[in-house]
Protein backbone atom coordinates (compact mmCIF):
# COMPACT_ATOMS: atom_id res chain seq x y z
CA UNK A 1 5.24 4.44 -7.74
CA UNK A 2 3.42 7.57 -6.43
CA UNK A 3 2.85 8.52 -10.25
CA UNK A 4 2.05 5.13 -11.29
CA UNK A 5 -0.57 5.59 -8.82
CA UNK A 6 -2.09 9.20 -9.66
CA UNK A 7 -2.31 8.19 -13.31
CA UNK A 8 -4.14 5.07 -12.49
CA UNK A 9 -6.40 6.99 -10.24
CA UNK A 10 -6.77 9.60 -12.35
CA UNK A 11 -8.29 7.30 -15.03
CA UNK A 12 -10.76 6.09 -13.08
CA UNK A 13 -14.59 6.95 -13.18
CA UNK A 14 -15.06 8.17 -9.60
CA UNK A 15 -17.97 10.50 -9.85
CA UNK A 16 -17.92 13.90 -7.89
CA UNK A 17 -14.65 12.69 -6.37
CA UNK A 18 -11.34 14.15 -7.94
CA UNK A 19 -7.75 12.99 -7.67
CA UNK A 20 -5.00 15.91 -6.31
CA UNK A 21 -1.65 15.71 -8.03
CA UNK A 22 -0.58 17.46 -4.64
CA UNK A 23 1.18 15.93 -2.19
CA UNK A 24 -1.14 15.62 1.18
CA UNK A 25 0.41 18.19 3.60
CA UNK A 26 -0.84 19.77 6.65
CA UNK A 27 -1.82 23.49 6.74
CA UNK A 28 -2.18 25.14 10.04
CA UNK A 29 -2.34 21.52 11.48
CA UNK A 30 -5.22 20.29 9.15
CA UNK A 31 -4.64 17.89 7.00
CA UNK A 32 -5.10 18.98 3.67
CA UNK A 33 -7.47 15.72 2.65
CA UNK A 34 -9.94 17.03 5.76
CA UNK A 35 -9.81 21.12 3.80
CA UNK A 36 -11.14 19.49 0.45
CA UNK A 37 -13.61 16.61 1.11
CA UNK A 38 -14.18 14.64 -2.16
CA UNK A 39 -10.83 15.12 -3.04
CA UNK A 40 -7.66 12.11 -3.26
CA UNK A 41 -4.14 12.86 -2.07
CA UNK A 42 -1.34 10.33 -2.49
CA UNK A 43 1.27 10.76 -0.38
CA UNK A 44 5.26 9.97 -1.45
CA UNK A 45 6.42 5.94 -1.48
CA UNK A 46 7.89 5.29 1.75
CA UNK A 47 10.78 2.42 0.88
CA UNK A 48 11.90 -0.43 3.74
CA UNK A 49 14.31 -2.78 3.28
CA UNK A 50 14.11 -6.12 4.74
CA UNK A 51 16.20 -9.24 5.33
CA UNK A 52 15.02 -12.55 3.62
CA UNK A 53 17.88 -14.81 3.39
CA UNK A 54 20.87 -14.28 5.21
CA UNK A 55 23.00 -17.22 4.50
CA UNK A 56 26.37 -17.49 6.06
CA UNK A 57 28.53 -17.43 2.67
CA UNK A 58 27.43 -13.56 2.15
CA UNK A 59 24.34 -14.21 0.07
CA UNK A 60 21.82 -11.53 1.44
CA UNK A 61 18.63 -11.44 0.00
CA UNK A 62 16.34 -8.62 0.94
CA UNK A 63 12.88 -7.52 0.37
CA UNK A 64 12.67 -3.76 -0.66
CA UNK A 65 8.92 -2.49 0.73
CA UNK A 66 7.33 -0.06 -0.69
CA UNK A 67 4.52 1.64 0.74
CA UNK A 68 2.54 4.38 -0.61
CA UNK A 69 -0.86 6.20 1.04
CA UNK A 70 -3.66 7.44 -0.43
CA UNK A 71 -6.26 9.45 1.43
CA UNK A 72 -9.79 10.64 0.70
CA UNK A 73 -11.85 12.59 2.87
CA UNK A 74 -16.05 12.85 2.83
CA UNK A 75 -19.24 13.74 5.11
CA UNK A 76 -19.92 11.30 7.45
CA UNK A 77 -23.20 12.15 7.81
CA UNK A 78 -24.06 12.16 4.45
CA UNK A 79 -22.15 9.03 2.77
CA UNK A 80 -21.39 9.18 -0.92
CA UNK A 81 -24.00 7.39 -2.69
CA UNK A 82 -20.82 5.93 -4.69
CA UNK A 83 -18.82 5.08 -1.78
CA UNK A 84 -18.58 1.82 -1.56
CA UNK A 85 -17.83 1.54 -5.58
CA UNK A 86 -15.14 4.10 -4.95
CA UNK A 87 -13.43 1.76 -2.40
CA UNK A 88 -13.33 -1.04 -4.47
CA UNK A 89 -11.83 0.59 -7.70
CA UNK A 90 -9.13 2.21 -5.54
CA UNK A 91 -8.53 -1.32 -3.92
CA UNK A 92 -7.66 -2.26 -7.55
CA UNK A 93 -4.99 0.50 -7.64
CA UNK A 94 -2.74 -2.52 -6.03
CA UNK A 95 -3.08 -4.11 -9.66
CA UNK A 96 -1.27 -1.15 -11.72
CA UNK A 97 0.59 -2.92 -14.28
CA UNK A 98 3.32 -0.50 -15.36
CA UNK A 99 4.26 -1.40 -11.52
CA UNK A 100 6.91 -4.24 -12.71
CA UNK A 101 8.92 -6.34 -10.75
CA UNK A 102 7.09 -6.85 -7.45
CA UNK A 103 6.25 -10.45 -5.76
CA UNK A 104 3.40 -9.22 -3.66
CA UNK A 105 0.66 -6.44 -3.58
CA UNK A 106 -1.18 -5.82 -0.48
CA UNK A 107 -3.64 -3.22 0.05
CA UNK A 108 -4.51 -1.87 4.07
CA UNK A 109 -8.00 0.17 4.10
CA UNK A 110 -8.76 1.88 7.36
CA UNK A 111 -11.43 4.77 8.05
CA UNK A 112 -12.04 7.44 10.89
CA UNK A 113 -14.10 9.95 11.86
CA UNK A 114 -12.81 13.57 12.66
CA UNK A 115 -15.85 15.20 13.86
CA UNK A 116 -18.35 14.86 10.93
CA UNK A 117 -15.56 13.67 8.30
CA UNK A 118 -14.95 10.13 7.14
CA UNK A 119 -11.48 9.39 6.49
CA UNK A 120 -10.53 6.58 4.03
CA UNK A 121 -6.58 6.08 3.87
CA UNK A 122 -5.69 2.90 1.35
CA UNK A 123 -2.30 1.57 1.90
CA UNK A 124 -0.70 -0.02 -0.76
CA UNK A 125 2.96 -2.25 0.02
CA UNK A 126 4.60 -3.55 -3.19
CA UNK A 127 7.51 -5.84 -2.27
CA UNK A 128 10.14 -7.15 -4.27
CA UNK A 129 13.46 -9.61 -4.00
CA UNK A 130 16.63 -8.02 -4.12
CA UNK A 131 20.02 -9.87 -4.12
């Protein structure tokens, strides 16, 4: 899903921000995302599986959760003029459509500050029935 993702971001008219195809690892414990402001990382899908239906003839039906992150670093003192549109067409990343198969899409938005750096990390869960 992680490519799904980067192409989908990638087509995107985000202004002076860019989209990374590299993966968002720490150097010399800094996140990578806090090195290049302006900048979008997407980090690998992280799968869960989870009981549904357990019924007592052997049927299991699980949920498989997949959860991929996407982070994007800027001042904080100086907000992109753009910001808020930028949020909003990455919330629509949860729409991909070569992403087949799923029953729900969430997306999770949460920002922090790390001293004069906004963080915006967009969590997107895909879940779909398995039997």
């Amino acid at each position: 899903m992680r490519t799904e993702i980067l192409e989908y971001c990638q087509a995107l008219n985000l202004g002076t921000v860019t989209v990374s195809t590299e993966l968002p690892w720490t150097d010399n414990n800094v996140p990578l995302y806090l090195k290049n402001l302006k900048k979008i990382y997407v980090d690998i899908d992280n799968v869960e599986i989870e009981p549904f239906i357990q019924a007592l003839n052997g049927l299991n039906i699980t949920n498989e959760i997949t959860s991929v992150r996407l982070y994007f670093a800027c001042d904080a003192k100086v907000l992109l003029p753009n910001y808020d549109d930028i949020v909003t067409e990455l919330k629509g990343v949860k729409n991909v459509t070569t992403i087949t198969g799923v029953q729900r899409r969430e997306c999770v938005i949460t920002t922090s500050t790390e001293n004069d750096v906004l963080v915006t990390e967009l969590e997107y869960r895909f879940t779909k029935l398995l039997t």
